[in-house]
C-alpha atoms as a PDB file:
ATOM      1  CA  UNK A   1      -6.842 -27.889  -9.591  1.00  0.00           C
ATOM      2  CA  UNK A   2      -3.089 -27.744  -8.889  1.00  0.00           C
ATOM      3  CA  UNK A   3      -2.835 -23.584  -7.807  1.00  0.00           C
ATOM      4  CA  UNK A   4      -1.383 -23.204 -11.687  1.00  0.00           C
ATOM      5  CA  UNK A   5      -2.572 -19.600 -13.698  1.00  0.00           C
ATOM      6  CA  UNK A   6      -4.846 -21.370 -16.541  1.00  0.00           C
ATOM      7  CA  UNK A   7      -4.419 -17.613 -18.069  1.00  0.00           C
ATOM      8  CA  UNK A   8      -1.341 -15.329 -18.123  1.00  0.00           C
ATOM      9  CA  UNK A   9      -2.051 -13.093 -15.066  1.00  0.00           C
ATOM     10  CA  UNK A  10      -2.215  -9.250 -15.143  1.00  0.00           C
ATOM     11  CA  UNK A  11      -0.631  -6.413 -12.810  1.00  0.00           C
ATOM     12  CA  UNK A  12      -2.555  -5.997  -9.523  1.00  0.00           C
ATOM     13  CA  UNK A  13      -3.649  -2.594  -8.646  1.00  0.00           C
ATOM     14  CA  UNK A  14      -3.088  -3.323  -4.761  1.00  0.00           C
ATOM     15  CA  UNK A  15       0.383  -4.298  -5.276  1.00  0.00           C
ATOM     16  CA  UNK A  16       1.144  -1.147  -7.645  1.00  0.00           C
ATOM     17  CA  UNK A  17      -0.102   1.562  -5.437  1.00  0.00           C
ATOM     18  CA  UNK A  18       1.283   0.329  -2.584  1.00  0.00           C
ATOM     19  CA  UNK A  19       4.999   0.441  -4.905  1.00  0.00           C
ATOM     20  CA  UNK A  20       4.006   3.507  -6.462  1.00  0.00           C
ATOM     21  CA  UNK A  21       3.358   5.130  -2.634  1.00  0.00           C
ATOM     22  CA  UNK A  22       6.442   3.859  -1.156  1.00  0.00           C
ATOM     23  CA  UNK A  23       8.583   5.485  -4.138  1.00  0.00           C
ATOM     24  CA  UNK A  24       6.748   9.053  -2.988  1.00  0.00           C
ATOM     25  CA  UNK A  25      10.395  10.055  -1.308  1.00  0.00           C
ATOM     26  CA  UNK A  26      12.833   8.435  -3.300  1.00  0.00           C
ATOM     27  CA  UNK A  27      14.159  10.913  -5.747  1.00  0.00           C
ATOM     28  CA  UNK A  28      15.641   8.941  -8.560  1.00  0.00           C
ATOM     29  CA  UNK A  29      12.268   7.208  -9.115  1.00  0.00           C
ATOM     30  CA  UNK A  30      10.090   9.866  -9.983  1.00  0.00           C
ATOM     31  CA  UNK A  31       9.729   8.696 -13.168  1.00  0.00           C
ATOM     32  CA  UNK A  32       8.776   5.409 -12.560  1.00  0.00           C
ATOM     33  CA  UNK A  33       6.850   6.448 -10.162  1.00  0.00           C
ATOM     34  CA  UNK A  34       4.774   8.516 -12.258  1.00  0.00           C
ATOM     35  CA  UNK A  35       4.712   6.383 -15.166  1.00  0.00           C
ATOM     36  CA  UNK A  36       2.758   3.722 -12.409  1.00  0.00           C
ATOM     37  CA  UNK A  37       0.564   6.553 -11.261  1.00  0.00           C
ATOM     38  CA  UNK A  38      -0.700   7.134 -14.862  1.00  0.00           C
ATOM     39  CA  UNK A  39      -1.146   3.251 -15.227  1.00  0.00           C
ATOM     40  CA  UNK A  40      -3.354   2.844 -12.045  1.00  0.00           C
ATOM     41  CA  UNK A  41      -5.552   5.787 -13.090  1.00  0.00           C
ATOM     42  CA  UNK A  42      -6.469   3.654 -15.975  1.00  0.00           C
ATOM     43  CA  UNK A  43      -6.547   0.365 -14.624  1.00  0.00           C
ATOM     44  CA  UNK A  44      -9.066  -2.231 -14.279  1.00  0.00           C
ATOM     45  CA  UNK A  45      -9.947  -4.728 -11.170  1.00  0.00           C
ATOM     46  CA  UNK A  46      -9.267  -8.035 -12.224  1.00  0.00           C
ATOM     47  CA  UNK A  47     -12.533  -9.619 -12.378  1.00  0.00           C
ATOM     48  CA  UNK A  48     -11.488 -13.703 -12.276  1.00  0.00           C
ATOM     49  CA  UNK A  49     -11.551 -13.799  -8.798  1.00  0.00           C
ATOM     50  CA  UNK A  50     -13.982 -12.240  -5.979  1.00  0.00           C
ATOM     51  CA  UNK A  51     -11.017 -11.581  -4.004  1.00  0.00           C
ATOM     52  CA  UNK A  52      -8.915 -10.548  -6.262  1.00  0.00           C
ATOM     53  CA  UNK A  53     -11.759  -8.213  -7.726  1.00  0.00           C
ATOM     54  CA  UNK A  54     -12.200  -7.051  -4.106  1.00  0.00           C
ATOM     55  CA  UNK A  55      -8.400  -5.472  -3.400  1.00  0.00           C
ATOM     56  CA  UNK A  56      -8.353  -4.444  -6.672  1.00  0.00           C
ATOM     57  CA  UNK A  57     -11.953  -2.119  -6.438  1.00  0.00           C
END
């Protein structure tokens, strides 16, 4: 194994909300920031990893 993705990889959920949270006070990025906090109340773990399935839950 040489670290590569063997499948294109999907969006994180840990990595999101912590982005989506840190835009909470910035004014200008209300909309992005709400288009994120629609996509992480739909989101699934990934599942192709047991840590990765683990931050994600």
């Amino acid at each position: 194994m040489d670290g590569a993705w063997r499948v294109p990889s999907e969006p994180r959920i840990l990595e999101n909300a912590v982005i989506t949270c840190s835009l909470a006070g910035v004014e200008v990025a209300q909309a992005a920031r709400s288009w994120a906090l629609r996509w992480l109340a739909e989101a699934q773990p990934q599942r192709h990893d047991p840590f990765t399935r683990a931050a994600d839950e």
